[in-house]
N, C-alpha and C. Protein backbone atom coordinates (compact mmCIF):
# COMPACT_ATOMS: atom_id res chain seq x y z
N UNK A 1 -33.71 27.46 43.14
CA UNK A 1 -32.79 26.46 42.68
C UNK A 1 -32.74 26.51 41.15
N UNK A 2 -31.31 26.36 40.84
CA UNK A 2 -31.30 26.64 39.30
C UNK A 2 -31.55 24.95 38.45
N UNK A 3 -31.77 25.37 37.45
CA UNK A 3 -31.94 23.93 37.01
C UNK A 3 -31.11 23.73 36.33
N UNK A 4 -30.02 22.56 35.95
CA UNK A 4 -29.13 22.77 34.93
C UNK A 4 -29.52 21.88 33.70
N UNK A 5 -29.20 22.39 32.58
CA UNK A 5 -29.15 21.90 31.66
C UNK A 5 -28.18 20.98 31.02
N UNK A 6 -28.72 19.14 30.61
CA UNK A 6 -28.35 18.47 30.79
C UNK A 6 -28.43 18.12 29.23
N UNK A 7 -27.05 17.57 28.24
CA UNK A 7 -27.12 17.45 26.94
C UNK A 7 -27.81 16.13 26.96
N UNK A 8 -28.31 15.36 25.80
CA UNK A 8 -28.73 14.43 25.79
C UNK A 8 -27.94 13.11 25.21
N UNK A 9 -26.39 13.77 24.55
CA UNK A 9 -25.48 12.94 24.65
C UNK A 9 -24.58 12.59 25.71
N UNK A 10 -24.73 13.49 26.92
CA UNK A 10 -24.59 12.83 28.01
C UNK A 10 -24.97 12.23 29.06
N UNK A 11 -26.68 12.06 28.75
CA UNK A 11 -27.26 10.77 29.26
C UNK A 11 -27.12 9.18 28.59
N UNK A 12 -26.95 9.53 27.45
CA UNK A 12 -26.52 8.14 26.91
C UNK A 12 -24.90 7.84 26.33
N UNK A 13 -24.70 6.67 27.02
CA UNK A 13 -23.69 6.21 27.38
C UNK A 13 -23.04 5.20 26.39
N UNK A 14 -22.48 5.29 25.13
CA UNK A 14 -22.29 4.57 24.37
C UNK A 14 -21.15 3.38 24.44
N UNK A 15 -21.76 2.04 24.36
CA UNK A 15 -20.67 1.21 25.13
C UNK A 15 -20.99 0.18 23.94
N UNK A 16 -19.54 -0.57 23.37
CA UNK A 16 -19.45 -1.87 22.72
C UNK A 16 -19.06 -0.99 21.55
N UNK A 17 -17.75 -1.57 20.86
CA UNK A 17 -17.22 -1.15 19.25
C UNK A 17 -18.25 -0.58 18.18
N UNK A 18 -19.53 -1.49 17.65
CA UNK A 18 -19.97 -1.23 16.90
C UNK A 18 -21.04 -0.34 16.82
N UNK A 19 -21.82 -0.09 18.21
CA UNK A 19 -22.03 1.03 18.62
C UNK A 19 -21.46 2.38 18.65
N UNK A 20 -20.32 2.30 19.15
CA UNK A 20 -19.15 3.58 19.31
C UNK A 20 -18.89 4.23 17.89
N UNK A 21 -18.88 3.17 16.59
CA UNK A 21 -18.03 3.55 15.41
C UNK A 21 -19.67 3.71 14.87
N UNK A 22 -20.63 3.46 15.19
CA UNK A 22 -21.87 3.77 14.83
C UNK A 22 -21.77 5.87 15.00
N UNK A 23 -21.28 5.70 16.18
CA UNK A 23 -21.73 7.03 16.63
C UNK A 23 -20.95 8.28 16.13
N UNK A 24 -19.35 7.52 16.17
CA UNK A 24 -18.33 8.45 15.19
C UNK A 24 -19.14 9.00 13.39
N UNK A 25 -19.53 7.46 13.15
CA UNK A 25 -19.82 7.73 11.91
C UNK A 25 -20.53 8.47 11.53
N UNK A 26 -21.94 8.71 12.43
CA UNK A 26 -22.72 9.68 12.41
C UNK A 26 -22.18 11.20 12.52
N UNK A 27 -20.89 11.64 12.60
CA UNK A 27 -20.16 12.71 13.04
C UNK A 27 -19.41 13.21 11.64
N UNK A 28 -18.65 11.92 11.08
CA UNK A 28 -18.01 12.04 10.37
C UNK A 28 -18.23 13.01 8.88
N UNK A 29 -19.25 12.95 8.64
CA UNK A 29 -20.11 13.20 6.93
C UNK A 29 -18.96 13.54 5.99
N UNK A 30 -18.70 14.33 5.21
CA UNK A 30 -17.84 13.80 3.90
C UNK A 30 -16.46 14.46 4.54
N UNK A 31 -15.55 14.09 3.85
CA UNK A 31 -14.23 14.59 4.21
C UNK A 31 -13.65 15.19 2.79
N UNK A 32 -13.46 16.68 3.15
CA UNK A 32 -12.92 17.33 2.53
C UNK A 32 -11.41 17.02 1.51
N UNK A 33 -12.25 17.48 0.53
CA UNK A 33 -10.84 16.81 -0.80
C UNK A 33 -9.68 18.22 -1.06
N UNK A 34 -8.29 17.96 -0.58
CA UNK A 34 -7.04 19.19 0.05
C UNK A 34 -6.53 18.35 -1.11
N UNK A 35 -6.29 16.96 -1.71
CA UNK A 35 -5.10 17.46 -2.70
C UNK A 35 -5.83 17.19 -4.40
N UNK A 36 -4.20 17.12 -5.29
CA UNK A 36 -4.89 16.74 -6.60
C UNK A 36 -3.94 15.54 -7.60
N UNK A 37 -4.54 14.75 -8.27
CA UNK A 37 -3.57 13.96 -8.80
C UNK A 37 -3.91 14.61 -10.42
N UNK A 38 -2.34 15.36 -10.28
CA UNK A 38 -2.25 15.85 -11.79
C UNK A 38 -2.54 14.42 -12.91
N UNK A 39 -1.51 13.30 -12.64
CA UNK A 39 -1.69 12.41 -14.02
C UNK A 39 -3.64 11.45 -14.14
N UNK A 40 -4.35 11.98 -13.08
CA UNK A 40 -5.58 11.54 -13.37
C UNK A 40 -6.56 12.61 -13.56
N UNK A 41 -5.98 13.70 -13.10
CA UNK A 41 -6.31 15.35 -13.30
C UNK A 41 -7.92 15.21 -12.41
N UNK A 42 -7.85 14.35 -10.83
CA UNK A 42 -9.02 14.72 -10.08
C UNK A 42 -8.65 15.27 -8.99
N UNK A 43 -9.50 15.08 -7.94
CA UNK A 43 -8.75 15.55 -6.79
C UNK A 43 -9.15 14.30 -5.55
N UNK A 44 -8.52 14.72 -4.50
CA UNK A 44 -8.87 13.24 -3.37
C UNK A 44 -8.45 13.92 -2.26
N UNK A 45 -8.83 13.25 -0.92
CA UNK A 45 -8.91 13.55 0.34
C UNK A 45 -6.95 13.16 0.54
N UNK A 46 -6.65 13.58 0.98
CA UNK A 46 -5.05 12.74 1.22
C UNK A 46 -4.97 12.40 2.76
N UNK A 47 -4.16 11.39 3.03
CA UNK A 47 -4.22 10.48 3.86
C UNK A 47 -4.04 11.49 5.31
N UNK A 48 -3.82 12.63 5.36
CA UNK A 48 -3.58 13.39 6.50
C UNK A 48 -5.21 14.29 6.72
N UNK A 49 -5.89 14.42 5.59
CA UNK A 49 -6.90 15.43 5.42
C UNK A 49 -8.06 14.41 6.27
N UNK A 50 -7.44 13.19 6.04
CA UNK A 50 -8.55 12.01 6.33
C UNK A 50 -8.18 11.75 7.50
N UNK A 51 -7.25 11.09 8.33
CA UNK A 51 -6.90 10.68 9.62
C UNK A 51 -7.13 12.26 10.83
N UNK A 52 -6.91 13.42 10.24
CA UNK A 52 -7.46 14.46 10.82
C UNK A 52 -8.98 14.73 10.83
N UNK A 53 -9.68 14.43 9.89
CA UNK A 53 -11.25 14.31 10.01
C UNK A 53 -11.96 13.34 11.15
N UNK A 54 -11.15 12.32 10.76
CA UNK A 54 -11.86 11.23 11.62
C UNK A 54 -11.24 10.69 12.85
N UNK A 55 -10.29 10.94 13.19
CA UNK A 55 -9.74 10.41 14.36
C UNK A 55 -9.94 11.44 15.98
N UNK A 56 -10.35 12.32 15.92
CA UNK A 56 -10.69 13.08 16.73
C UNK A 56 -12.42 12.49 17.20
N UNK A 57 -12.70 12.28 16.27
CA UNK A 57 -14.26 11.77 16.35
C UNK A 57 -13.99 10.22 16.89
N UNK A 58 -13.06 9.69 16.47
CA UNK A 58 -12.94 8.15 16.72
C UNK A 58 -12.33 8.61 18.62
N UNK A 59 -11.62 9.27 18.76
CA UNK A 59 -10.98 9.15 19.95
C UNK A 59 -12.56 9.42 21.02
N UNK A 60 -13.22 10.55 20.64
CA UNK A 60 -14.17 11.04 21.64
C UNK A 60 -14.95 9.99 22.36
N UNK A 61 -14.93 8.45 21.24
CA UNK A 61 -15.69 7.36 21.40
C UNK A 61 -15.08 6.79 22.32
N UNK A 62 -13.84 7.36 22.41
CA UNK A 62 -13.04 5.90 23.10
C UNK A 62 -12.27 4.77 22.30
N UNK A 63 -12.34 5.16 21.19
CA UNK A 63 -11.84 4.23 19.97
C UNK A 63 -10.11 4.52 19.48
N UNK A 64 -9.27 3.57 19.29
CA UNK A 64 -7.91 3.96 18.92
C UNK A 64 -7.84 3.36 17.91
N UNK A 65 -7.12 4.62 17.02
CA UNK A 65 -7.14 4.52 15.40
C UNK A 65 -5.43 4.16 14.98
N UNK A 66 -5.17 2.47 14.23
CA UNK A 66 -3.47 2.74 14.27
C UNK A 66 -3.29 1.84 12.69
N UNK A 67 -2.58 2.17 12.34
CA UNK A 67 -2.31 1.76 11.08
C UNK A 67 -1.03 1.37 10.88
N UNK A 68 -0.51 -0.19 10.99
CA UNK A 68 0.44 -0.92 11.34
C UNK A 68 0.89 -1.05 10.13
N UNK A 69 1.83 -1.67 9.50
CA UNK A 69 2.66 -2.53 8.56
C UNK A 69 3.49 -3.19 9.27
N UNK A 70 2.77 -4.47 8.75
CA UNK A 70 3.53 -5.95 9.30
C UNK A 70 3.41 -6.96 7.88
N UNK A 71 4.38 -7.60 7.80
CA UNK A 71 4.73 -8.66 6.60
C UNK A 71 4.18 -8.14 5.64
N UNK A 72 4.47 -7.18 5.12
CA UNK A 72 4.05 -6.57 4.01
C UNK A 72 2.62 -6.11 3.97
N UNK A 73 2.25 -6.37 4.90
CA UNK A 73 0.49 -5.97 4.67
C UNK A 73 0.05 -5.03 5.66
N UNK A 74 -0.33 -3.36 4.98
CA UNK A 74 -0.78 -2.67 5.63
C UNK A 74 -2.07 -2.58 5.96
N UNK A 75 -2.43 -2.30 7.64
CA UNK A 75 -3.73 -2.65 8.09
C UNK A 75 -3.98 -1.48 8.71
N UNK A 76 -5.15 -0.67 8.66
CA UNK A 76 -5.97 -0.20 9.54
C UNK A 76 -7.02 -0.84 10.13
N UNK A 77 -6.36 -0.71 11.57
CA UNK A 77 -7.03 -0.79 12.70
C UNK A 77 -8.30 0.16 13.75
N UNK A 78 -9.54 -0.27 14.08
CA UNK A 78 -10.08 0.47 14.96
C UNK A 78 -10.37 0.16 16.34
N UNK A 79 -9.94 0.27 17.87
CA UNK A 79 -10.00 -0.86 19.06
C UNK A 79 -10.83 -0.22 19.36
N UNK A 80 -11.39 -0.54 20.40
CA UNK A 80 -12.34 -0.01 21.51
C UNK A 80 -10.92 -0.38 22.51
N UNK A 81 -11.04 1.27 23.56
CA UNK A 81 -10.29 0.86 24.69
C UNK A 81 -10.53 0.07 25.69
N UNK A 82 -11.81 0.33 25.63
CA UNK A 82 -12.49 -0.22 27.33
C UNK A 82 -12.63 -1.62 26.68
N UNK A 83 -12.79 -2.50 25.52
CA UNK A 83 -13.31 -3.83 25.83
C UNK A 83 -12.27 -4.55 25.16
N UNK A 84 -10.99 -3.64 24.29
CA UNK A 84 -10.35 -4.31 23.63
C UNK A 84 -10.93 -4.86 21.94
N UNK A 85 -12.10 -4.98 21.72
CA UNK A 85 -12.47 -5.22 20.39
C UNK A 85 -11.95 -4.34 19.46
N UNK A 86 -11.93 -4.68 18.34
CA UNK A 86 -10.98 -4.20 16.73
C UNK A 86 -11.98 -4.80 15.74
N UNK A 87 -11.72 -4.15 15.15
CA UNK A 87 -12.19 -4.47 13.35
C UNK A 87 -11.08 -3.74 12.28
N UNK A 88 -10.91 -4.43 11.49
CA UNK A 88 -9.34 -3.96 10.78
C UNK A 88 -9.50 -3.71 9.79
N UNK A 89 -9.23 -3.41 8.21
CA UNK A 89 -8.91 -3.14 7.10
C UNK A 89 -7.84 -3.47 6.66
N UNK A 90 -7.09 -4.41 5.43
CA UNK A 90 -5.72 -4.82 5.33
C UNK A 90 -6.12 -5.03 3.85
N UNK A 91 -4.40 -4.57 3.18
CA UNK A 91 -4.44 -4.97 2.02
C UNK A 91 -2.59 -5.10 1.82
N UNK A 92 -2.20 -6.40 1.39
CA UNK A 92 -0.98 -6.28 1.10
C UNK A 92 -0.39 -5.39 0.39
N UNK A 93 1.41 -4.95 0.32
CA UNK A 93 1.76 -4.06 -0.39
C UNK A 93 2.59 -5.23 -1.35
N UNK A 94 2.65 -4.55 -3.03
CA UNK A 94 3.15 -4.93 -4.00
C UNK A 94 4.71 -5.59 -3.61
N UNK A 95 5.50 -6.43 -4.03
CA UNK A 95 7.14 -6.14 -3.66
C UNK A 95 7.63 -5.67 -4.59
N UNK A 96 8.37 -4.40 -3.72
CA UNK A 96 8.51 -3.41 -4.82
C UNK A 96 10.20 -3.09 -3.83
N UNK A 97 11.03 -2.72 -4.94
CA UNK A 97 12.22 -2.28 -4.32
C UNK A 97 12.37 -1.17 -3.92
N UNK A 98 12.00 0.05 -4.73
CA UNK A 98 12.30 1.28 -4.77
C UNK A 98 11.70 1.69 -3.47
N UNK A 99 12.14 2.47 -2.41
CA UNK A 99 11.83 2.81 -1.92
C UNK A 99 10.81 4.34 -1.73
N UNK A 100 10.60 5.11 -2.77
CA UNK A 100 9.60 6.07 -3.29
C UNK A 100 8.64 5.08 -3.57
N UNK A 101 8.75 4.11 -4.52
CA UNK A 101 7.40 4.14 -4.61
C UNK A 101 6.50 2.98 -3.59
N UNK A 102 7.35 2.58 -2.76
CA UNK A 102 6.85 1.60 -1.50
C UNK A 102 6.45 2.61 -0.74
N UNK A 103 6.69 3.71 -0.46
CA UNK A 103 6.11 5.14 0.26
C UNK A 103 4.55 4.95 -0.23
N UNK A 104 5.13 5.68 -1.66
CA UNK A 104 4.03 5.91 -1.94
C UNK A 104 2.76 4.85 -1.70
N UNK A 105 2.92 3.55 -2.30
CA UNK A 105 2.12 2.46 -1.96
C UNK A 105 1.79 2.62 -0.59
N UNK A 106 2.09 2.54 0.46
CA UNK A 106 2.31 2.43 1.88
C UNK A 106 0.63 3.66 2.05
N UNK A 107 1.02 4.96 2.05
CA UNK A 107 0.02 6.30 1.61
C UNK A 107 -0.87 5.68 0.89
N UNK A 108 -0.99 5.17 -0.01
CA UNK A 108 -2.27 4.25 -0.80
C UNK A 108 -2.90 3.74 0.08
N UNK A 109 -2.22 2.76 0.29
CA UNK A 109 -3.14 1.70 0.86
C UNK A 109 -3.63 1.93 2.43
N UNK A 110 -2.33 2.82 3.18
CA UNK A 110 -3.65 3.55 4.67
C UNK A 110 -4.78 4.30 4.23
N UNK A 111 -4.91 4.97 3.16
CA UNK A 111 -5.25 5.98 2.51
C UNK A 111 -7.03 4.99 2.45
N UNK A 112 -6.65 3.95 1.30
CA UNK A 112 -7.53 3.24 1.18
C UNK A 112 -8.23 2.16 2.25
N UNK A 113 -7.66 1.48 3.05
CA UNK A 113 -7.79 0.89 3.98
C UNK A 113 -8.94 1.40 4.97
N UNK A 114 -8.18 2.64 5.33
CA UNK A 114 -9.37 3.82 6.00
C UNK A 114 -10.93 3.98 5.59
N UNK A 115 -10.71 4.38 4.14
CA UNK A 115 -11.56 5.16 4.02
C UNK A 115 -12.85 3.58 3.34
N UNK A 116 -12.23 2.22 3.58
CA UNK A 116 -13.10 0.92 3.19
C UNK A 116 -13.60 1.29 4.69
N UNK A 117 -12.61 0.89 5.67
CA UNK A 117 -13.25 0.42 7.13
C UNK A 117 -14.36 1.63 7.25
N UNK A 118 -14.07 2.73 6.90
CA UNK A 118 -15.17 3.63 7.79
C UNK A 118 -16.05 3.77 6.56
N UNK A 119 -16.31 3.33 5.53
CA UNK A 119 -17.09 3.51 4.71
C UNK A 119 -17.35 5.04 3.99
N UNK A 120 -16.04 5.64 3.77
CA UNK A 120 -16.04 7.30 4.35
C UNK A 120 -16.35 7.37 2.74
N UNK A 121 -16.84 8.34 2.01
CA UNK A 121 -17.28 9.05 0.34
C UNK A 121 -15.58 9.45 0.22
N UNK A 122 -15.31 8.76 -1.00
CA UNK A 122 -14.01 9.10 -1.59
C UNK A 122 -14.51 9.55 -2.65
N UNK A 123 -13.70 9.46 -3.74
CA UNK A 123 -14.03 10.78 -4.78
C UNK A 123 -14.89 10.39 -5.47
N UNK A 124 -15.70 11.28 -6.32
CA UNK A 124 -16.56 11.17 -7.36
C UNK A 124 -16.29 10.54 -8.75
N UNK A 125 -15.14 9.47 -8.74
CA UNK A 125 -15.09 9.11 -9.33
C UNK A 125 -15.59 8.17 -10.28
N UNK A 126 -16.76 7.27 -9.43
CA UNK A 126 -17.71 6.43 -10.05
C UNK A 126 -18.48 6.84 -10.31
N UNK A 127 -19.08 8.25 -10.03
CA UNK A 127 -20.48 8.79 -10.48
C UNK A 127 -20.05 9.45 -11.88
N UNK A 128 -18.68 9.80 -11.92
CA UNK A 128 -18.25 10.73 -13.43
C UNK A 128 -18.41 9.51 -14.01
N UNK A 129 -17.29 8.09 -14.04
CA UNK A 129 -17.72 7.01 -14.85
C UNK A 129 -19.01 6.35 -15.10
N UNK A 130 -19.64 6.43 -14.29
CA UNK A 130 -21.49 6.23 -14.09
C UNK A 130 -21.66 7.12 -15.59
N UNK A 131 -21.89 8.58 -14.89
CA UNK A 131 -22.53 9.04 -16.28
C UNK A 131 -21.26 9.73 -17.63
N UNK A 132 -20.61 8.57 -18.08
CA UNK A 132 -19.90 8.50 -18.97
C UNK A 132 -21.05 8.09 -20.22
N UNK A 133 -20.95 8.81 -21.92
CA UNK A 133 -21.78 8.26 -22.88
C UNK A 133 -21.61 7.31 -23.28
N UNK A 134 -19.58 6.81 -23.20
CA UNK A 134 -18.69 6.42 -24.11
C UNK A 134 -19.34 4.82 -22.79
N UNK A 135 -19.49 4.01 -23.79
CA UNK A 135 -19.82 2.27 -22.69
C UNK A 135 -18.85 1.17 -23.19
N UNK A 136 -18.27 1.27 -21.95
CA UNK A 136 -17.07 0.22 -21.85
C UNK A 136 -17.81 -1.31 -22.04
N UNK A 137 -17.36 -1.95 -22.92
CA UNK A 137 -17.42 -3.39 -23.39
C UNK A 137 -16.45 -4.85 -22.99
N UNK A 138 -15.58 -3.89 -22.13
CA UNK A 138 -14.33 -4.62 -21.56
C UNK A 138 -15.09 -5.58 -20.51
N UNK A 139 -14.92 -6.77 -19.82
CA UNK A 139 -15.55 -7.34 -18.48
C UNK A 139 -14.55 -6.83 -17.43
N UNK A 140 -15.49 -6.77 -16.23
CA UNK A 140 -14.35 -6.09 -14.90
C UNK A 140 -13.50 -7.63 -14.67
N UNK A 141 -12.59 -7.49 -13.83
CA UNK A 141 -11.70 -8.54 -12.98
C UNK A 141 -12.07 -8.20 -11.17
N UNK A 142 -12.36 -9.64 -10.62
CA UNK A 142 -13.20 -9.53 -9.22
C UNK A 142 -11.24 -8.69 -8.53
N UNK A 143 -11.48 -8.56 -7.24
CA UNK A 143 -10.60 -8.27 -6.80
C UNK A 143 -9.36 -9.22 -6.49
N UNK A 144 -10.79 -10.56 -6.31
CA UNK A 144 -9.88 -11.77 -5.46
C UNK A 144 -8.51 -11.74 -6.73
N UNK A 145 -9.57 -11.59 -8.06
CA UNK A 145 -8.36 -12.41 -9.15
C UNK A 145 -7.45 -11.45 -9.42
N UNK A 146 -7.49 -10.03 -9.08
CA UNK A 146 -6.50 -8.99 -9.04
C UNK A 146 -5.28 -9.40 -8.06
N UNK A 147 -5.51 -9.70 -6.86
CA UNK A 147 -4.81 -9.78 -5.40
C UNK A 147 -3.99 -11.31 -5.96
N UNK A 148 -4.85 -11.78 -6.69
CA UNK A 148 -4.08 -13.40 -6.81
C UNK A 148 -3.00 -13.36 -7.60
N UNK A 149 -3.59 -12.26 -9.02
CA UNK A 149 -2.12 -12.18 -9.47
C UNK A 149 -0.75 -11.15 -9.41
N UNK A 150 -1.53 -10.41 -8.09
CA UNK A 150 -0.20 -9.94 -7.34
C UNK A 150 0.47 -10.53 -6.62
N UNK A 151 -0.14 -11.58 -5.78
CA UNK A 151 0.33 -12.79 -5.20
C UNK A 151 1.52 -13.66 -5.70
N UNK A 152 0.99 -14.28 -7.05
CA UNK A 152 1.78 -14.91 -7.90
C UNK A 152 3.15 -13.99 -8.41
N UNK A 153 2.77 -12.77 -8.78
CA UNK A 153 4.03 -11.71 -8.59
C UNK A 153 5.16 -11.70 -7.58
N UNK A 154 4.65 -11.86 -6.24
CA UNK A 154 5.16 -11.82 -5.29
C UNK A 154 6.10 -12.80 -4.69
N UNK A 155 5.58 -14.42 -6.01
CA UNK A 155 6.09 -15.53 -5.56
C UNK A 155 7.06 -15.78 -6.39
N UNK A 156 6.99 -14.65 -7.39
CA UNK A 156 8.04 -15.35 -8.90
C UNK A 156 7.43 -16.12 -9.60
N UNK A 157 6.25 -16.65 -9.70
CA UNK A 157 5.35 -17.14 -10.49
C UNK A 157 5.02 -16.79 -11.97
N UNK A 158 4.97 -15.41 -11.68
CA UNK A 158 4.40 -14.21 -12.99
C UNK A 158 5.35 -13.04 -12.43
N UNK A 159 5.60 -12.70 -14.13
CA UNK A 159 6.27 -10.94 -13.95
C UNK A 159 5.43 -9.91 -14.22
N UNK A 160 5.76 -8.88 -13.66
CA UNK A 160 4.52 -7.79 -13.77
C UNK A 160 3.98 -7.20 -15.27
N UNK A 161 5.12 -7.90 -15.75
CA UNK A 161 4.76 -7.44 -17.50
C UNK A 161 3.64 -8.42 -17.92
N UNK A 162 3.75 -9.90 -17.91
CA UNK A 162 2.45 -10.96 -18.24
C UNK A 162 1.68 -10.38 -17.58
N UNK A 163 1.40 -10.17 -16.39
CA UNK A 163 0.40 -9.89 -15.41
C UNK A 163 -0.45 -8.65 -16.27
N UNK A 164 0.35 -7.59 -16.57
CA UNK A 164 -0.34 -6.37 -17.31
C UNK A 164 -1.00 -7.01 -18.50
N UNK A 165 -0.22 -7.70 -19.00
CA UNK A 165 -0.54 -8.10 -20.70
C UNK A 165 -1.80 -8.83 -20.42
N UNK A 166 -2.13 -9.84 -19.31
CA UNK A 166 -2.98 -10.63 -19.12
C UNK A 166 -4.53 -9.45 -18.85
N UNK A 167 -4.08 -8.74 -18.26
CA UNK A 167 -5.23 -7.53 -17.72
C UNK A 167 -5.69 -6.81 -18.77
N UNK A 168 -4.86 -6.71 -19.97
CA UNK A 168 -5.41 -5.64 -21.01
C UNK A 168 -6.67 -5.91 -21.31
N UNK A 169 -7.25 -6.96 -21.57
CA UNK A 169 -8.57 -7.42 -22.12
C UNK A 169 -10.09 -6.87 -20.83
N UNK A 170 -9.37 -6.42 -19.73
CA UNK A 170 -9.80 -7.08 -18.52
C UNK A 170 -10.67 -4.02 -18.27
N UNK A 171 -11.65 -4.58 -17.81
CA UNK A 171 -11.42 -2.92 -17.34
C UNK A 171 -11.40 -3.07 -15.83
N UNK A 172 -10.53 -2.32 -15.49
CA UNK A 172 -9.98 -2.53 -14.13
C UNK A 172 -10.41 -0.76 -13.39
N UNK A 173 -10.51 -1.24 -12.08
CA UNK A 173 -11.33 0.13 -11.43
C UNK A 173 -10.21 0.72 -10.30
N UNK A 174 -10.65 1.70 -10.01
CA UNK A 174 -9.59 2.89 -9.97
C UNK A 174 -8.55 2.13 -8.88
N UNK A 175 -8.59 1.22 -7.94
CA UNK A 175 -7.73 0.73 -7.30
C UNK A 175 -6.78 -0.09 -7.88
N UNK A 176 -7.13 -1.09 -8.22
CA UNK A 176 -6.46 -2.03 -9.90
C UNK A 176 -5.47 -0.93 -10.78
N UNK A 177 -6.25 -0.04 -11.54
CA UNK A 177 -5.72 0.81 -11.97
C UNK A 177 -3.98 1.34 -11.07
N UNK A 178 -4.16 2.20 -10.19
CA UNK A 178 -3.13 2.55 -9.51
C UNK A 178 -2.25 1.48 -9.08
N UNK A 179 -2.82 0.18 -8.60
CA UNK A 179 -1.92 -0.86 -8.11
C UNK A 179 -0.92 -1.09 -8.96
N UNK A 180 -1.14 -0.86 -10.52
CA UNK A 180 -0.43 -1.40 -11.71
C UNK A 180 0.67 -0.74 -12.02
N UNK A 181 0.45 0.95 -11.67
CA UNK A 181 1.13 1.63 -11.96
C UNK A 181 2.51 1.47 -10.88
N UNK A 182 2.03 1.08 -9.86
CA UNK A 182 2.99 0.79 -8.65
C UNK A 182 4.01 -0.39 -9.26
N UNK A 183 3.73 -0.84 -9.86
CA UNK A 183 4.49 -2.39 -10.47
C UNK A 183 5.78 -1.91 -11.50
């Protein structure tokens, strides 16, 4: 009688969301950086290099990966099929007319959304500013008070020009940064 050989990921049976995205994650390790942003002259994972890394790993779990836009606010989503549980990622988009650069925003923020929920290594960009000689003296701005005064943007409250002028004093980190440029 032959004996067969039995993997040991298929004796254990991984059941419940945070388990499952436990197990993807362990799969996942860094995701390869395919494009480059000439006007910051680094490079970054782009939103296809990333949803192809990880969603094959998310499916094996049983997990469905969807990234909605509703009322302006784009969300990534992760379900479990079998129990129905989710955990999401959301960040509103700017109101912006142009339709290029609401694209583009749109690509941002799945881009970013993603790579918060899964906790995935985006670029080396804080370790180059880490070991920078040159020491910024500027104070950061929390996010809440970033989001608030896009908010107020959004309401006609503030125009995106005060809003900038108000930020100059302020050093703002690489998300802040790009959000502005979107404005």
């Amino acid at each position: 009688m032959k004996k067969e050989e039995v993997k040991v990921e298929e004796l254990v049976k991984v059941t419940g969301l945070y388990p499952k995205l436990h197990a993807a994650k362990q799969k996942i390790g860094k995701v390869v950086k395919n494009a480059n942003n000439p006007h910051f002259k680094k490079s970054y994972a782009d939103i296809n290099a990333l949803v192809e890394s990880v969603e094959p790993l998310l499916i094996e779990q049983g997990l469905l990966l969807l990234q909605p836009i509703e009322d302006g606010v784009v969300s990534t989503l992760i379900i479990d099929i079998e129990t129905g549980q989710s955990v999401v990622s959301s960040m509103r988009l700017p109101e912006i007319q142009d339709p290029q650069k609401i694209g583009s925003a749109v690509t941002y923020y799945r881009r970013y959304t993603l790579q918060s929920l899964l906790s995935l290594q985006a670029e080396d960009d804080d370790a180059n500013s880490a070991s920078a000689t040159v020491k910024n003296t500027k104070p950061t701005i929390t996010q809440e008070r970033f989001e608030n005064g896009l908010t107020q943007i959004a309401e006609g409250k503030l125009t995106p020009e005060a809003f900038k002028q108000a930020l100059s004093g302020y050093q703002l980190n690489d998300l802040q940064t790009k959000a502005l440029l979107l404005l």
